[in-house]
Protein backbone atom coordinates (compact mmCIF):
# COMPACT_ATOMS: atom_id res chain seq x y z
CA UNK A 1 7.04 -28.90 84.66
CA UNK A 2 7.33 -26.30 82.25
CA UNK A 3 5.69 -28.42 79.59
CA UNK A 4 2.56 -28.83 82.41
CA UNK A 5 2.36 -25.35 82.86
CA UNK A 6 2.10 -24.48 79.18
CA UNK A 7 -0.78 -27.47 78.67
CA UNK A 8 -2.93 -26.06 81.64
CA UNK A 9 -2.72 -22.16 80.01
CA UNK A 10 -3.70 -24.08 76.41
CA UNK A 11 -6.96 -26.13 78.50
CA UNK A 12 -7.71 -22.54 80.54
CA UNK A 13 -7.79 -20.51 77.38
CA UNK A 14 -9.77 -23.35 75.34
CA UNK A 15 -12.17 -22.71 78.41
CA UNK A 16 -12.50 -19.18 78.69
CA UNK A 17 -12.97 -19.49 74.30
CA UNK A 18 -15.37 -21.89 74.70
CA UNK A 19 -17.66 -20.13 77.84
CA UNK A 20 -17.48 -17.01 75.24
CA UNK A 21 -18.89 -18.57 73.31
CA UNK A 22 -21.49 -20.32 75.27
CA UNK A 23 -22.31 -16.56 76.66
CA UNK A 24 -23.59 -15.54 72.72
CA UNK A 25 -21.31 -15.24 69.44
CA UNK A 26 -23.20 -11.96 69.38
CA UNK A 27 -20.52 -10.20 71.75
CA UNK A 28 -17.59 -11.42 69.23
CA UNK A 29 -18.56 -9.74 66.13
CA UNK A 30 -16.80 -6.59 67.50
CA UNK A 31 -13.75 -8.17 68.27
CA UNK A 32 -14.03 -10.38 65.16
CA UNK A 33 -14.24 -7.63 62.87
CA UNK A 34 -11.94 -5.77 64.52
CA UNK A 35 -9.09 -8.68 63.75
CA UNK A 36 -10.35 -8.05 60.08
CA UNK A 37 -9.75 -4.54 59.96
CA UNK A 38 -6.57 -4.34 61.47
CA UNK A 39 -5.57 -7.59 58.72
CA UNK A 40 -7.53 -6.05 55.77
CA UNK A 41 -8.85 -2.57 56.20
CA UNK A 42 -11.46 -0.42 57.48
CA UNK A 43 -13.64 -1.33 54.04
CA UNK A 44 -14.21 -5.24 55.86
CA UNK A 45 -17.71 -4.74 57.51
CA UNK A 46 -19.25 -8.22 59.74
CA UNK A 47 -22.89 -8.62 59.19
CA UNK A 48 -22.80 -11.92 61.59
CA UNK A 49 -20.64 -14.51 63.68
CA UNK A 50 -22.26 -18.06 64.45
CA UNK A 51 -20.66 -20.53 65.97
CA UNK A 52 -20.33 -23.94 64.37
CA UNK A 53 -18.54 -27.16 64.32
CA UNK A 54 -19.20 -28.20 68.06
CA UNK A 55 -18.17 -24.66 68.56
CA UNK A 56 -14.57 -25.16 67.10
CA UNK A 57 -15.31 -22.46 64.52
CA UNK A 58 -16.83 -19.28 63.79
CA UNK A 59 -18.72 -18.68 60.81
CA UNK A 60 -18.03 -15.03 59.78
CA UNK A 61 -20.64 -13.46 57.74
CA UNK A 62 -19.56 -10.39 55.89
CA UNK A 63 -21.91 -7.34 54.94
CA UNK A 64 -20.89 -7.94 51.27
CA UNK A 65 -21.87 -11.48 51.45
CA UNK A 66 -18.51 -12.91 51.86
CA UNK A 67 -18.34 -15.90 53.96
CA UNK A 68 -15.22 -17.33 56.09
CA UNK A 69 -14.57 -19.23 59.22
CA UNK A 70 -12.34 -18.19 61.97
CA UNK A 71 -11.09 -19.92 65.00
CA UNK A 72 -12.95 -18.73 68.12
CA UNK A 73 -10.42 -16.42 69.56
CA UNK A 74 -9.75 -14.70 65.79
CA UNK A 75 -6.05 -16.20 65.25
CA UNK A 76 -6.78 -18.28 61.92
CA UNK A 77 -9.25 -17.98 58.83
CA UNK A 78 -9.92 -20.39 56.42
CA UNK A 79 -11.49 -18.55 52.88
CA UNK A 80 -11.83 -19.82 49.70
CA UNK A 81 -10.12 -23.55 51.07
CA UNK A 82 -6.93 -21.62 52.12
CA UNK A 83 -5.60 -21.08 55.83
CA UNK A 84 -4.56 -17.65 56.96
CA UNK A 85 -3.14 -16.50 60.12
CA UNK A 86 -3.81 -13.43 61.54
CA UNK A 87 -1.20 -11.62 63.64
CA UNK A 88 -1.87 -7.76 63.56
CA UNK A 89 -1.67 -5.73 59.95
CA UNK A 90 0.14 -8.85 59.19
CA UNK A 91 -1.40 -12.05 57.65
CA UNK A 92 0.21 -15.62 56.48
CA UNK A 93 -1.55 -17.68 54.26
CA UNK A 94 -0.47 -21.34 55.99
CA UNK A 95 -1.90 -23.13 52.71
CA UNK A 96 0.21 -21.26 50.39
CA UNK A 97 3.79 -21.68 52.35
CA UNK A 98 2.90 -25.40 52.71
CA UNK A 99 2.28 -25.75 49.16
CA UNK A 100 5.72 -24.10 48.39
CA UNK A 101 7.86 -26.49 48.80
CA UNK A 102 6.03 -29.30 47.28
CA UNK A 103 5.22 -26.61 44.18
CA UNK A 104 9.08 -26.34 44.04
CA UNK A 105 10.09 -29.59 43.79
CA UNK A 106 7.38 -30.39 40.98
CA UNK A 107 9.00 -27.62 38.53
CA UNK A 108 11.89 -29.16 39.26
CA UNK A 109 11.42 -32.29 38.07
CA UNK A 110 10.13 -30.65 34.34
CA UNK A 111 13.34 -30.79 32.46
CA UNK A 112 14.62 -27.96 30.08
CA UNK A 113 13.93 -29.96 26.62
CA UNK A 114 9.99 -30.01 27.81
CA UNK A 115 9.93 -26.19 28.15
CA UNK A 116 9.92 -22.87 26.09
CA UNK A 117 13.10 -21.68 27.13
CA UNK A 118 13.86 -17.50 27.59
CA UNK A 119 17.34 -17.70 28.99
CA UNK A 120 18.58 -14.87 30.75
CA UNK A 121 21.10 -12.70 29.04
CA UNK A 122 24.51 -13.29 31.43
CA UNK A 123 24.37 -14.32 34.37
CA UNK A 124 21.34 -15.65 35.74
CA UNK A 125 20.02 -14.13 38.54
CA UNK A 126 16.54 -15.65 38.97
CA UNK A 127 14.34 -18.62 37.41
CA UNK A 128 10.36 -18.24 36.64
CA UNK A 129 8.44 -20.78 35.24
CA UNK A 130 5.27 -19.65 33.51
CA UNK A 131 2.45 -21.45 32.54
CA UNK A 132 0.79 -19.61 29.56
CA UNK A 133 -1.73 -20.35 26.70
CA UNK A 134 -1.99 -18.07 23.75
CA UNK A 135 -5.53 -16.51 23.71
CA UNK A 136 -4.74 -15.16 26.68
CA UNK A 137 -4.43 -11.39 26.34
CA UNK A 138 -2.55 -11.40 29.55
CA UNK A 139 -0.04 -14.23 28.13
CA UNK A 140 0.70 -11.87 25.10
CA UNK A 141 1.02 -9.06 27.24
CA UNK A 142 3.51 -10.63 29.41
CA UNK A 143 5.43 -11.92 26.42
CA UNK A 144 6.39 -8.51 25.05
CA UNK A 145 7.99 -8.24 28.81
CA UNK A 146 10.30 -11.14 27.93
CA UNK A 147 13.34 -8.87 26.85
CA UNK A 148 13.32 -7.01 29.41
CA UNK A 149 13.40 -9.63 32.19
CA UNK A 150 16.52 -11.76 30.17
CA UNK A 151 18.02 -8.20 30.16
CA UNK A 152 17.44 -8.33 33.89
CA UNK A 153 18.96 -11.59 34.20
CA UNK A 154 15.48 -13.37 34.73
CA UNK A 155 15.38 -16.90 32.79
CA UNK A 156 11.68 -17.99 31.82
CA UNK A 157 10.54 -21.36 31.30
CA UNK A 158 7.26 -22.03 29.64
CA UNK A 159 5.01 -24.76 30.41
CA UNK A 160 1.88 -25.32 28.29
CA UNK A 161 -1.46 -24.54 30.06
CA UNK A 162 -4.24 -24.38 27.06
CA UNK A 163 -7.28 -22.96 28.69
CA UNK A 164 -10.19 -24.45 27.22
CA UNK A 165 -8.64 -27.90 27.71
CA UNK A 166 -7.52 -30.82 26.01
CA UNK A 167 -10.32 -31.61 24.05
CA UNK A 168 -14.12 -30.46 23.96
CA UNK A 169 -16.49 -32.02 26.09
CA UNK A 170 -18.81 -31.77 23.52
CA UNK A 171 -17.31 -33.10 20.41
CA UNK A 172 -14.48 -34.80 21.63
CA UNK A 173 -12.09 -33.50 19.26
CA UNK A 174 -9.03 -31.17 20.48
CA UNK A 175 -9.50 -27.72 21.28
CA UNK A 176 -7.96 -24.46 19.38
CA UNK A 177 -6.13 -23.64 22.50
CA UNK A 178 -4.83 -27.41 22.12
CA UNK A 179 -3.97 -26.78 18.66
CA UNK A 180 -2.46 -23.67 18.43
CA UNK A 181 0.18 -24.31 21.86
CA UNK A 182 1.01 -27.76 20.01
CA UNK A 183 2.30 -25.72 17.29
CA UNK A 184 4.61 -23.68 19.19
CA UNK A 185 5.94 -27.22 20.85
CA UNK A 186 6.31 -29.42 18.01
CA UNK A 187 7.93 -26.64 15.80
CA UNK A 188 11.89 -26.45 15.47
CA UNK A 189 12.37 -23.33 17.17
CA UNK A 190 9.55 -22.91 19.97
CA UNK A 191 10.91 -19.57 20.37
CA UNK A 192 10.23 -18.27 17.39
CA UNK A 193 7.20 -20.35 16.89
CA UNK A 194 5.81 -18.68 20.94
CA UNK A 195 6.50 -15.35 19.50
CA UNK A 196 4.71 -15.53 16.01
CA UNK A 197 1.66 -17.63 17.60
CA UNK A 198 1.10 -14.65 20.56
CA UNK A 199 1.87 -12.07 18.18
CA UNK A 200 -0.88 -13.25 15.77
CA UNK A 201 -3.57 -13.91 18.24
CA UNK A 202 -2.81 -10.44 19.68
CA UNK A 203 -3.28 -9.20 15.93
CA UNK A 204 -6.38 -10.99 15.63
CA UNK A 205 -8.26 -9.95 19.27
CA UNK A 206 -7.42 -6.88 17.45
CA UNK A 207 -8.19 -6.51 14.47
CA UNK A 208 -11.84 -8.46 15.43
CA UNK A 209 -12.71 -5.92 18.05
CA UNK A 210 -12.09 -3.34 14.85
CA UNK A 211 -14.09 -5.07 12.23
CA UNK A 212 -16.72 -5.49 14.41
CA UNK A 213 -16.90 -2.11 15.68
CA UNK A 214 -16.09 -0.26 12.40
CA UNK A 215 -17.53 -2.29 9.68
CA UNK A 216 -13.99 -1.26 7.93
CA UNK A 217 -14.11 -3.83 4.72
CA UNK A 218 -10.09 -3.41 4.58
CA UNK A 219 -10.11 -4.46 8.33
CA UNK A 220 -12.46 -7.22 7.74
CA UNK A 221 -10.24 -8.62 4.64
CA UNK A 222 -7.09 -7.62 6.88
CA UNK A 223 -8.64 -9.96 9.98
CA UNK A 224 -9.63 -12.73 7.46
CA UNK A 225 -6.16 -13.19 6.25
CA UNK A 226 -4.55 -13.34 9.13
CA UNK A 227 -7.19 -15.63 10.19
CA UNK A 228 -6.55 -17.95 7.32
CA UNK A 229 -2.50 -17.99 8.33
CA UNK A 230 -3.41 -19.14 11.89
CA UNK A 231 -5.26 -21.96 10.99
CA UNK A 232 -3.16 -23.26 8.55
CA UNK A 233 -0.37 -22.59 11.79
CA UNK A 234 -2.75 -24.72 14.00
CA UNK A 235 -4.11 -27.50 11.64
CA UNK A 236 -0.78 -27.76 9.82
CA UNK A 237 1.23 -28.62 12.95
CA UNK A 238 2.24 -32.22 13.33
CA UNK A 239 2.24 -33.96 16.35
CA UNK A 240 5.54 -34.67 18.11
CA UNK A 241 4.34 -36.18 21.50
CA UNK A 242 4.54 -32.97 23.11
CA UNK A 243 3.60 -32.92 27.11
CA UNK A 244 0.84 -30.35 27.02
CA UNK A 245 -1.18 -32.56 28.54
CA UNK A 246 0.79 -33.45 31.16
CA UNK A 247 2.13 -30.06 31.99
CA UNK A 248 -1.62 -28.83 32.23
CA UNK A 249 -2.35 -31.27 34.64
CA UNK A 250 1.05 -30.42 36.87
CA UNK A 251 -0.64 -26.81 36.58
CA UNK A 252 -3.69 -27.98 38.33
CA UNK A 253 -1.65 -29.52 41.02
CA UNK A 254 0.40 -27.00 41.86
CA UNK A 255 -2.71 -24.87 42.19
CA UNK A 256 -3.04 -22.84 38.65
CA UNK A 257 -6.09 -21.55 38.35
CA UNK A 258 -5.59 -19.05 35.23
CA UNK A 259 -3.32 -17.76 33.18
CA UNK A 260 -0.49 -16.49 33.04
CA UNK A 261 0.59 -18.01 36.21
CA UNK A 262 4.43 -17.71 37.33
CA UNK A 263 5.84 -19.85 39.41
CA UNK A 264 9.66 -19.12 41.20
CA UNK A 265 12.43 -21.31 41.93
CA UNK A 266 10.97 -21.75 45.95
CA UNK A 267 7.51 -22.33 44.74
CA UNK A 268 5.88 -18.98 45.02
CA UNK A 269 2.93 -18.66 42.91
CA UNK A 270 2.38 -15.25 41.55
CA UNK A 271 -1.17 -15.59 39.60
CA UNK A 272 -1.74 -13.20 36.74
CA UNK A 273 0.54 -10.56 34.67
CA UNK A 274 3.30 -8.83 36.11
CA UNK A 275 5.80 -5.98 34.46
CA UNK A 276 9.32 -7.08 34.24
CA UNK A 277 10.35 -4.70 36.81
CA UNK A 278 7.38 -5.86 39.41
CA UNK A 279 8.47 -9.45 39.10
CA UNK A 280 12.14 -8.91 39.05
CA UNK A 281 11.35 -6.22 42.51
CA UNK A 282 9.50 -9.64 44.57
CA UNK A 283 12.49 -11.87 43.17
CA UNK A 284 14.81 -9.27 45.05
CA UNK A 285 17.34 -8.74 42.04
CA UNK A 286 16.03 -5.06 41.81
């Protein structure tokens, strides 16, 4: 009976949605945006609500352009192919705790021996798997943080995730972001080798912004040696099988879309660079 009861306040409520909407989507944008406010902010503006789908959905137009889609009585949003559910100043995304799990048990499965191992210094307290490349300024920047988080008792794992690719689409042959995180996994100690490749891309990005900016001939000569060392690094590497391919592709399953991307032991995906202390704050050892 109970069950009954619960199915008949589901088909009334469907109703009274769907005569709303029948009346004009016109008279939801208040309500609409008011959901959005109280989830996001006073800044969200709606420009427009129009009901699509067989009216099982509200397009939401935004005064900044921004388009979503929202269930007809405001519960649920779907941007950018993720599901969020709206429940006051507080808002779940349903895609993201899904994916969780199955992110979890992918990491997993990647062995130690296949990584770029930080371990923690004593006892471990937390797990973070990174995926990194090393022209990315972010990548070095969270590198330098490294200390502090084994200090912290935060192990890091690195996968390989070279930006540009495998190889070029236009010439076929393999990229420098290829090259130069094969050289970090085929050398004897990939810590070392992670350290000295980071440390001399950050060198460079730096030392090119200079000679560029200053017309410094010292700078210029400076930039061109250290040039010089990091190709022979990236040409001169051999090639020991390494799984950077595979590991990139894991990172577009599990949904990386940049780097550095972290990923925690119960599949939380934290996109972009975080301080030692931030990270170790959400991973509740601080």
């Amino acid at each position: 009976m109970a069950i009954r009861k619960t199915l008949a306040a589901l088909i009334v409520g469907c109703a009274v949605s769907q005569a709303s909407l029948a009346a004009g989507t016109s008279d939801l944008l208040p309500s609409i945006e008011e959901k959005l406010k109280a989830a996001f902010g006073d800044r969200v503006a709606v420009s427009q609500v129009e009901a699509m789908a067989s009216e099982q959905l509200l397009e939401v137009m935004l005064e900044d352009g921004s388009l979503l889609h929202m269930t007809p009585d405001g519960s649920f949003m779907i941007y950018q192919d993720e599901v969020y559910q709206l429940n006051g100043k507080q808002t779940f995304n349903l895609t993201e705790q899904r994916q969780n799990p199955r992110r979890a048990a992918s990491l997993a499965a990647v062995i130690d021996k296949d990584t770029v191992l930080f371990p923690a210094k004593g006892e471990q307290k937390a797990l973070i798997n990174v995926f990194t490349d090393i022209d990315c300024g972010y990548c070095q920047k969270l590198h330098q943080e490294i200390p502090k988080m084994n200090e912290l008792g935060i192990t890091v794992r690195y996968l390989a995730y070279p930006r540009a690719g495998i190889r070029s689409q236009q010439t076929g042959q393999l990229t420098s972001s290829y090259q130069k995180i094969n050289y970090v996994w085929c050398s004897d100690d990939r810590k070392v080798a992670m350290t000295t490749m980071k440390d001399t891309q950050r060198q460079l990005s730096q030392l090119g912004y200079q000679a560029r900016n200053s017309g410094d001939k010292a700078v210029a000569e400076e930039f061109d040696k250290l040039n010089l060392s990091m190709t022979s690094m990236m040409t001169g590497g051999k090639d020991c099988a390494a799984p950077i391919e595979s590991q990139f592709q894991l990172g577009h399953q599990v949904g990386v879309r940049g780097t550095p991307a972290i990923v925690v032991e119960d599949g939380r995906l934290f996109p972009g660079y975080l301080p030692a202390d931030a990270l170790a704050e959400r991973l509740g050892i601080l």
